[in-house]
PDB file of N, CA and C in Angstrom:
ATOM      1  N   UNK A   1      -6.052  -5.825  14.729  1.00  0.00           N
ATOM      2  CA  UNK A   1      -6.691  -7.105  14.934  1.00  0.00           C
ATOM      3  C   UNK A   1      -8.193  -6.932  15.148  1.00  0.00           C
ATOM      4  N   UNK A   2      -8.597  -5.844  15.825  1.00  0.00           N
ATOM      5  CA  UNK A   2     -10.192  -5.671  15.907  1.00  0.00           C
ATOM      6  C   UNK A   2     -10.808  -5.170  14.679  1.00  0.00           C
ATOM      7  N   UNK A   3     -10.567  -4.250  13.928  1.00  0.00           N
ATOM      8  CA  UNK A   3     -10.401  -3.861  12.564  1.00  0.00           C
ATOM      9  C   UNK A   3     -10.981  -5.521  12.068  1.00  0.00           C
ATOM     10  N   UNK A   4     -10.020  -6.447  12.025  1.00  0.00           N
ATOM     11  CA  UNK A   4      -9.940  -7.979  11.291  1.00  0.00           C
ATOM     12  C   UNK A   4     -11.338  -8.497  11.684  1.00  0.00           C
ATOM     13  N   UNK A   5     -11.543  -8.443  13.506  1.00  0.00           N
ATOM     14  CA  UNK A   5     -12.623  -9.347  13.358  1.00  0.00           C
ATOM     15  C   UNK A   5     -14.032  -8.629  12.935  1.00  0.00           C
ATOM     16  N   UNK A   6     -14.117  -6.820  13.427  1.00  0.00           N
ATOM     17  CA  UNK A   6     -15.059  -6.268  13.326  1.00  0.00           C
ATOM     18  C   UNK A   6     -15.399  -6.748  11.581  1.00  0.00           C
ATOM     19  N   UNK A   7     -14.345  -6.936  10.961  1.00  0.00           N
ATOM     20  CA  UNK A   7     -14.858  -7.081   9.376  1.00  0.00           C
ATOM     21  C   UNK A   7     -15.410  -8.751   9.314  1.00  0.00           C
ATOM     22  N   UNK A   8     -14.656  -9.644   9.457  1.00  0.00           N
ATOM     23  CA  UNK A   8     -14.851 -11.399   9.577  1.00  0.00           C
ATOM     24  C   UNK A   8     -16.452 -11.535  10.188  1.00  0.00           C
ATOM     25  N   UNK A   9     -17.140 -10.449  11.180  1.00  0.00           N
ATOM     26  CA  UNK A   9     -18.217 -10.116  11.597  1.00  0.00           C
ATOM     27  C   UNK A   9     -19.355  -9.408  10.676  1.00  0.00           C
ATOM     28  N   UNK A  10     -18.996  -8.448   9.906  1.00  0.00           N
ATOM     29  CA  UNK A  10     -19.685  -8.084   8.253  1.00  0.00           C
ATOM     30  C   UNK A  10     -19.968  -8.968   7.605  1.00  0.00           C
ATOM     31  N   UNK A  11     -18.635  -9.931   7.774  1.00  0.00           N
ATOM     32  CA  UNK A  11     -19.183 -10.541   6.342  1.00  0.00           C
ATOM     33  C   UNK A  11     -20.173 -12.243   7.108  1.00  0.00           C
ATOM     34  N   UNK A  12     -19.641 -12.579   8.331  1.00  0.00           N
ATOM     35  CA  UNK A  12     -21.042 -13.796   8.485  1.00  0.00           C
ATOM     36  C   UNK A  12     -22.242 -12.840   8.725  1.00  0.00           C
ATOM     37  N   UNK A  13     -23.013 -11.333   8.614  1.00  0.00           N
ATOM     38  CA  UNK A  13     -23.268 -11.025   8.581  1.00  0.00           C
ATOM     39  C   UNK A  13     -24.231 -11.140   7.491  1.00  0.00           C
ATOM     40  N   UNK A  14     -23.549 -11.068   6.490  1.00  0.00           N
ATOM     41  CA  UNK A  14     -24.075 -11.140   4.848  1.00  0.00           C
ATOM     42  C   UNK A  14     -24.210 -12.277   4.720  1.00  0.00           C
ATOM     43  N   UNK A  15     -23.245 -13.258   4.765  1.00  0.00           N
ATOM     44  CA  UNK A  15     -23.174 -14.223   4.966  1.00  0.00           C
ATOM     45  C   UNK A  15     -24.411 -15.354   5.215  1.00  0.00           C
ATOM     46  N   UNK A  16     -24.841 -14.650   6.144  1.00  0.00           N
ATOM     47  CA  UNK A  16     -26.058 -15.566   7.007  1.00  0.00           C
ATOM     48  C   UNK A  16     -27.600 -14.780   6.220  1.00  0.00           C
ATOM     49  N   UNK A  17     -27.675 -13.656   5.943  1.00  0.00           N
ATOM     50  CA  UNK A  17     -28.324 -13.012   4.594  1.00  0.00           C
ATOM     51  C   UNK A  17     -28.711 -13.974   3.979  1.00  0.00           C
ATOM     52  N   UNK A  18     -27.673 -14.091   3.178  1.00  0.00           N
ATOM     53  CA  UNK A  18     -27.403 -14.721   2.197  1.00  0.00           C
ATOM     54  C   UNK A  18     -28.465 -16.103   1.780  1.00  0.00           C
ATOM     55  N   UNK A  19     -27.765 -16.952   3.199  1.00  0.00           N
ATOM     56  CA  UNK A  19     -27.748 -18.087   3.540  1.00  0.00           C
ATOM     57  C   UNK A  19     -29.253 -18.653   3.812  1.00  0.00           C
ATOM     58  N   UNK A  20     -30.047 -17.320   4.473  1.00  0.00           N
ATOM     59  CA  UNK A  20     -31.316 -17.066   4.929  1.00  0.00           C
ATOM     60  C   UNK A  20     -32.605 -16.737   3.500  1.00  0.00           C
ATOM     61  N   UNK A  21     -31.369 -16.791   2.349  1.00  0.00           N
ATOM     62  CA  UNK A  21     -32.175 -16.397   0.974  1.00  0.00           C
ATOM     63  C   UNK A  21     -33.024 -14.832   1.180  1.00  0.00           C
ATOM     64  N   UNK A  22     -32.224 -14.131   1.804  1.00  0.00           N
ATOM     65  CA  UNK A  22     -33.003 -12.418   1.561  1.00  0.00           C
ATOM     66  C   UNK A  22     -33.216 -12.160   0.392  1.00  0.00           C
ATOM     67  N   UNK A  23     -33.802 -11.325  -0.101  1.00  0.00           N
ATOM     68  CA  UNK A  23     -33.945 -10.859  -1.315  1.00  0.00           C
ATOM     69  C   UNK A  23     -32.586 -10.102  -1.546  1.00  0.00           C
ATOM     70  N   UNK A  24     -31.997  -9.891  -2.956  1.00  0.00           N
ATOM     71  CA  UNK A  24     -30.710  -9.234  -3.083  1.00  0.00           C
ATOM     72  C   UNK A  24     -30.588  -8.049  -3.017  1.00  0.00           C
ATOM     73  N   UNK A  25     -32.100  -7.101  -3.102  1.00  0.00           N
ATOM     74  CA  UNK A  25     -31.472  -6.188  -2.936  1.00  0.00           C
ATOM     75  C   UNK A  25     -31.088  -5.663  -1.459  1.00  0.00           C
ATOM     76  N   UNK A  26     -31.458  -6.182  -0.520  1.00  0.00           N
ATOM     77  CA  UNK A  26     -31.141  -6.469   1.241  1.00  0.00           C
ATOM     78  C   UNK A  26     -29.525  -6.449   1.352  1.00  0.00           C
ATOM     79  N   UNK A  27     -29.187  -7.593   0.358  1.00  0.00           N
ATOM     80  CA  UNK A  27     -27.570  -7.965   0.637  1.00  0.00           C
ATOM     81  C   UNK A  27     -27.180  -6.889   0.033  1.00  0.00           C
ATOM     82  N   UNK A  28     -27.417  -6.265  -1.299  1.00  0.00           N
ATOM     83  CA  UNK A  28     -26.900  -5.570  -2.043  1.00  0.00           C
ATOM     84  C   UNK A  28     -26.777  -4.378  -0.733  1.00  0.00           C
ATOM     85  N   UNK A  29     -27.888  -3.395  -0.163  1.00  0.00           N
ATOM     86  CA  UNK A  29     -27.945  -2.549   0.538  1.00  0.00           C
ATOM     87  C   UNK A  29     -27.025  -2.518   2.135  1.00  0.00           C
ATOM     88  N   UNK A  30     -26.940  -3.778   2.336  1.00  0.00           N
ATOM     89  CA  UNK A  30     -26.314  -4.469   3.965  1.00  0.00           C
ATOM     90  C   UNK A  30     -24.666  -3.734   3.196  1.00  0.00           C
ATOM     91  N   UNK A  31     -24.618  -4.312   2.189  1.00  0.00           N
ATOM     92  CA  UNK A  31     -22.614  -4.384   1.474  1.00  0.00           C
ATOM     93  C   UNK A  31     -22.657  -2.776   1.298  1.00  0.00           C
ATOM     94  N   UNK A  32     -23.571  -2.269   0.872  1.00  0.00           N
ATOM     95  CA  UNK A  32     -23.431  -0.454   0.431  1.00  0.00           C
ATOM     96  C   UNK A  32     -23.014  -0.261   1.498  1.00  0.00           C
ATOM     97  N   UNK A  33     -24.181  -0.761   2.897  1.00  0.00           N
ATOM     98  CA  UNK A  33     -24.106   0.423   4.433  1.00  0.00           C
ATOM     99  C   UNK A  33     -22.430  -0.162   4.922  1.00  0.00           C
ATOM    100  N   UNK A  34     -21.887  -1.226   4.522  1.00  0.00           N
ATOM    101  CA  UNK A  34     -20.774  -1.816   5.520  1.00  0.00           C
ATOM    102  C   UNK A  34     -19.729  -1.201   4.361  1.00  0.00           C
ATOM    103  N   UNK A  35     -19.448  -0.513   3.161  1.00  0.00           N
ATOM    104  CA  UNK A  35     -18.558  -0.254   2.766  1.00  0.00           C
ATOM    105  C   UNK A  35     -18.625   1.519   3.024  1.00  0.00           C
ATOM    106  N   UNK A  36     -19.930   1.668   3.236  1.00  0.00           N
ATOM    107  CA  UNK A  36     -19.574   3.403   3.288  1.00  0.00           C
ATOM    108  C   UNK A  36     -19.013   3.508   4.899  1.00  0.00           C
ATOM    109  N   UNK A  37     -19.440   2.682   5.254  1.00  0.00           N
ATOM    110  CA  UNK A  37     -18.552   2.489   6.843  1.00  0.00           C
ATOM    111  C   UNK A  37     -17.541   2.621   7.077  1.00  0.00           C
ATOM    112  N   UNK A  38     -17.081   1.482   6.282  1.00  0.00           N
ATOM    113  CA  UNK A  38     -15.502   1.594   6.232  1.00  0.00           C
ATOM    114  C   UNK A  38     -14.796   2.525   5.653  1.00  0.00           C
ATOM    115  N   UNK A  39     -15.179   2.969   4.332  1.00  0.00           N
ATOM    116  CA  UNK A  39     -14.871   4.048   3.637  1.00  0.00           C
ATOM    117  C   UNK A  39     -14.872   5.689   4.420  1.00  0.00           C
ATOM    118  N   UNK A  40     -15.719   5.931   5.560  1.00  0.00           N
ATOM    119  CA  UNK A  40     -16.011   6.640   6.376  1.00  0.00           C
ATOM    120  C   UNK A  40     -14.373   6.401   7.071  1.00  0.00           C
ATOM    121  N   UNK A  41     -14.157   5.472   7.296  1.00  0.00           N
ATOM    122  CA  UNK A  41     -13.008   5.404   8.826  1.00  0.00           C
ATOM    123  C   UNK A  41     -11.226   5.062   7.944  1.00  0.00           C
ATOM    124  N   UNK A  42     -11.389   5.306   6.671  1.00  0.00           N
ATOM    125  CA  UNK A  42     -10.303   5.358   5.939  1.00  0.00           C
ATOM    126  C   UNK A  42     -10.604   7.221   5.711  1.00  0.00           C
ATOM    127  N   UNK A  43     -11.591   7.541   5.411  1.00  0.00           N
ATOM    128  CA  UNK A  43     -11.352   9.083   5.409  1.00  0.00           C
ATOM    129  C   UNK A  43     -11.202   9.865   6.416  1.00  0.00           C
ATOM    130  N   UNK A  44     -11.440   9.174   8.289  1.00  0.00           N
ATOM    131  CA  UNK A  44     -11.512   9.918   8.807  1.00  0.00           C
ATOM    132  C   UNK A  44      -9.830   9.573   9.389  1.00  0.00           C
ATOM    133  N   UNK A  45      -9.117   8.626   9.194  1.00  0.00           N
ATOM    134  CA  UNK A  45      -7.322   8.345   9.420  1.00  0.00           C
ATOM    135  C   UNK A  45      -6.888   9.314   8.402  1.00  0.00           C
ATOM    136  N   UNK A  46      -7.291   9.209   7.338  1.00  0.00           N
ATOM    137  CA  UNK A  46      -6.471  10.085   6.528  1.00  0.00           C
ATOM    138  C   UNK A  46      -6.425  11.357   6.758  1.00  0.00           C
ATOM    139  N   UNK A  47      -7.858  12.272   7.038  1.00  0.00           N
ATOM    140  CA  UNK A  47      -7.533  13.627   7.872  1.00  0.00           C
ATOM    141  C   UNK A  47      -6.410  13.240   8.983  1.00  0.00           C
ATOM    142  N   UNK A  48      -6.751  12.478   9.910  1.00  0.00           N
ATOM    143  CA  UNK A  48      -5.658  12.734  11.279  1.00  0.00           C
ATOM    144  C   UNK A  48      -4.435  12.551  10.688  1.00  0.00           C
ATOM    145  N   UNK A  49      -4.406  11.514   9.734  1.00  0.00           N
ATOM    146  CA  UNK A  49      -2.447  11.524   8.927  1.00  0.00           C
ATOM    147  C   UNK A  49      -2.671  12.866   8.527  1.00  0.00           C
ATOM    148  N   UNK A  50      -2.813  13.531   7.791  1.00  0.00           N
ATOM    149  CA  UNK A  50      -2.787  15.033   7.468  1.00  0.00           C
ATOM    150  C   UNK A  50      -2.273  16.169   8.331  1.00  0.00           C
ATOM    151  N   UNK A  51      -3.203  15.910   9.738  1.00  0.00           N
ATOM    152  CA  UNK A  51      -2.732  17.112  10.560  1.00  0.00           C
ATOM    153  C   UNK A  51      -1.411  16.277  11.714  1.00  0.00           C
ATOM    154  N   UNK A  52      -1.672  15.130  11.593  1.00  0.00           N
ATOM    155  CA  UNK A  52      -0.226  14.370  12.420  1.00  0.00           C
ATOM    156  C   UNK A  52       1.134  15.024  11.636  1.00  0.00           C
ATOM    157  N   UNK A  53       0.874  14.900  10.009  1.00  0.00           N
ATOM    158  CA  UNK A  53       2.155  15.346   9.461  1.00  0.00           C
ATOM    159  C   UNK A  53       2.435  16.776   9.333  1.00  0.00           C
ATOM    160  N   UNK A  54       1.660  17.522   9.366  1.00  0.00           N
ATOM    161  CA  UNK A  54       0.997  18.990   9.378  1.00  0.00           C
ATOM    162  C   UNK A  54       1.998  19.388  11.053  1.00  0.00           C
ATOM    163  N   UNK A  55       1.819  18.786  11.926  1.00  0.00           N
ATOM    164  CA  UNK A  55       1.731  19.000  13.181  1.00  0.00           C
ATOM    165  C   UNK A  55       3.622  18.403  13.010  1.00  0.00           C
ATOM    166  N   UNK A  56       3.572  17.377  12.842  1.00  0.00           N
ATOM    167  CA  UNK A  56       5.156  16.868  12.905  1.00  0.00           C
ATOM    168  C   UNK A  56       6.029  17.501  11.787  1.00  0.00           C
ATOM    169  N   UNK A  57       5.660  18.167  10.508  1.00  0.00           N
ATOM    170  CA  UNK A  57       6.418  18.979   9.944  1.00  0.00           C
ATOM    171  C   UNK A  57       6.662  20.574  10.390  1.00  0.00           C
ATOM    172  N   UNK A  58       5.498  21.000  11.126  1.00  0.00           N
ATOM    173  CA  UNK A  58       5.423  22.452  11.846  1.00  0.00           C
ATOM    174  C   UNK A  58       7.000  23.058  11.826  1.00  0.00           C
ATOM    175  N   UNK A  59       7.336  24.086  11.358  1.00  0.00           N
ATOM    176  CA  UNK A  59       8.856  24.767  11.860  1.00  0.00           C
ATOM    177  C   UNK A  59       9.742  23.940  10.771  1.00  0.00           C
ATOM    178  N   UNK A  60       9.632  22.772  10.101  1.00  0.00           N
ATOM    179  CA  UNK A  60      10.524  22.225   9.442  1.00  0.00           C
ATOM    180  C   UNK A  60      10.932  23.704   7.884  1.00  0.00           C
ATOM    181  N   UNK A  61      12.368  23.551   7.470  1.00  0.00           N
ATOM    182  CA  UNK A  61      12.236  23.866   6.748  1.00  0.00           C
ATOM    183  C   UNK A  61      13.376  23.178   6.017  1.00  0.00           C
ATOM    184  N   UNK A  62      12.709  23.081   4.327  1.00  0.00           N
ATOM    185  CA  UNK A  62      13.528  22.252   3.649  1.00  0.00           C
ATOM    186  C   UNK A  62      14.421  23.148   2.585  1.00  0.00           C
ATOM    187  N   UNK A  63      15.242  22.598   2.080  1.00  0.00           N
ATOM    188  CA  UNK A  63      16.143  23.301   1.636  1.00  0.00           C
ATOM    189  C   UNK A  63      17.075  22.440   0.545  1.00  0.00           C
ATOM    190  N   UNK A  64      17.057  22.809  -1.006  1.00  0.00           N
ATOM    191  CA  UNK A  64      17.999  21.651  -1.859  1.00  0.00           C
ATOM    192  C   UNK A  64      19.328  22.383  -2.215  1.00  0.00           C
ATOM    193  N   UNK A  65      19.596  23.607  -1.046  1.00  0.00           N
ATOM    194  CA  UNK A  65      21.236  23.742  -1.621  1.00  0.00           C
ATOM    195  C   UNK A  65      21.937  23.441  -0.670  1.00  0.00           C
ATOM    196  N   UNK A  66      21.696  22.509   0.361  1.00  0.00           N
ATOM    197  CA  UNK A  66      22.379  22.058   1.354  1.00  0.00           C
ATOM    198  C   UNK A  66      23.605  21.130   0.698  1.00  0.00           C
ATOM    199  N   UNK A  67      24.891  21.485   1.271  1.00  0.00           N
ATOM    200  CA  UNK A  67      25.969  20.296   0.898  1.00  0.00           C
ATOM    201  C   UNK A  67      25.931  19.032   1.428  1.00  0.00           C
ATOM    202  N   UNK A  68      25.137  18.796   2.537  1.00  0.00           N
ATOM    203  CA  UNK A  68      25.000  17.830   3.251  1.00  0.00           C
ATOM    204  C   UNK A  68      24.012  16.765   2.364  1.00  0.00           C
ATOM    205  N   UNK A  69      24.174  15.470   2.332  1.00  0.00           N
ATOM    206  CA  UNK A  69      23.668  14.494   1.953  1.00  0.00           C
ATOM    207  C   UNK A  69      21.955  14.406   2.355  1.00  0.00           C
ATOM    208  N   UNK A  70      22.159  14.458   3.699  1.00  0.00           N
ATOM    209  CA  UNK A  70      20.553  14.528   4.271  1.00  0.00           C
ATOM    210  C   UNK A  70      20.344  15.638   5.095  1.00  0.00           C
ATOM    211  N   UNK A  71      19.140  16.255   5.700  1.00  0.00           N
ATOM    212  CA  UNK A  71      19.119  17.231   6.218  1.00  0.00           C
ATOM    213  C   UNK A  71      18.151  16.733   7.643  1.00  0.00           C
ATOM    214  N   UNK A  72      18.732  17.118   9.021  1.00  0.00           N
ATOM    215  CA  UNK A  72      17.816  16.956   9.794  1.00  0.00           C
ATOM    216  C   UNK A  72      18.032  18.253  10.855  1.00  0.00           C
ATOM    217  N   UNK A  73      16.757  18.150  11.796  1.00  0.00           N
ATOM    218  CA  UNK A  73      16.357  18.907  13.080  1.00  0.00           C
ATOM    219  C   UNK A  73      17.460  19.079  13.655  1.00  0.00           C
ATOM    220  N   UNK A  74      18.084  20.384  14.789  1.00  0.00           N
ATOM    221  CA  UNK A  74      18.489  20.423  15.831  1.00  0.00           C
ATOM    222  C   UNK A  74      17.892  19.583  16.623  1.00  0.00           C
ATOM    223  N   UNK A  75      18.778  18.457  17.260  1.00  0.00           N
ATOM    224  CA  UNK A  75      18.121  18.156  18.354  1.00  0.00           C
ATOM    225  C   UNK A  75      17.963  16.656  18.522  1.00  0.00           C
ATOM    226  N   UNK A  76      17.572  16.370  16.839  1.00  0.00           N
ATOM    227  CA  UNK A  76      17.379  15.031  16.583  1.00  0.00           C
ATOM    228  C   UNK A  76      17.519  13.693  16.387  1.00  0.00           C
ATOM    229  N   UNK A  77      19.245  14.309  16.950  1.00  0.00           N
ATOM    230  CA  UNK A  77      20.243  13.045  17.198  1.00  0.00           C
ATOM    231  C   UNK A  77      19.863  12.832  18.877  1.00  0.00           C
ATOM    232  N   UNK A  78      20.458  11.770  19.066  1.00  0.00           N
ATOM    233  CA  UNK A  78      20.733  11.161  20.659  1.00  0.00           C
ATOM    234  C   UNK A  78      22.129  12.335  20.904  1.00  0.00           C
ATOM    235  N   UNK A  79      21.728  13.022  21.961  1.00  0.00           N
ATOM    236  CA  UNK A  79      23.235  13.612  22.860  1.00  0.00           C
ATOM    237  C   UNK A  79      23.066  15.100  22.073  1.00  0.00           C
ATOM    238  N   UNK A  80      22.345  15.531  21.503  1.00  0.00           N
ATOM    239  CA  UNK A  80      22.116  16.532  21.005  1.00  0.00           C
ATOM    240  C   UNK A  80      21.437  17.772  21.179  1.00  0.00           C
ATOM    241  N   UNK A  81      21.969  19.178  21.582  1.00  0.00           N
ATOM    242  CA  UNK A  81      20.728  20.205  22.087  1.00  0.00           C
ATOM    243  C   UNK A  81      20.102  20.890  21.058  1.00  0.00           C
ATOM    244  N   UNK A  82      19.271  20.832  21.507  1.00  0.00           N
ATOM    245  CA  UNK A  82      18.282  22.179  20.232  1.00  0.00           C
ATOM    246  C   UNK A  82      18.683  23.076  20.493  1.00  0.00           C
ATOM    247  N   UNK A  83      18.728  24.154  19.247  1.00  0.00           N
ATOM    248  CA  UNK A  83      18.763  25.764  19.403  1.00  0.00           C
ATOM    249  C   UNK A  83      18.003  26.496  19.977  1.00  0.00           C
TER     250      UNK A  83
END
């Protein structure tokens, strides 16, 4: 939800630019700096998804001659001990 307004805030931002008759290349440059922004904070989630899954796959190992339908963790049921 802050994500939502911090952006709804960009754009009366430009918006008011705009509105104020800046010259375009102002708006043009305002939209570059607010997309490399964002573009910045989509690359910096995607590292942390990386080492989140990195970190939550650790020790996993997969395997396709299992007879079993699906394959999971010791442990990973409810009522269940790890090895």
């Amino acid at each position: 939800m802050i994500d939502t307004l911090k952006f709804i805030d960009d754009l009366k931002e430009i918006k008011k630019m705009v509105n104020d008759q800046k010259p375009r290349y102002l708006i043009v440059d305002k939209c570059n700096e607010k997309i490399a922004g964002y573009q910045l904070e989509v690359e910096e989630f995607e590292k942390w998804a990386v080492v989140q899954n990195d970190t939550y796959l650790e020790g996993t190992v997969v395997s396709d001659t299992s007879d079993s339908p699906f394959l999971a963790h010791p442990g990973s049921f409810p009522d269940e001990k790890s090895e």
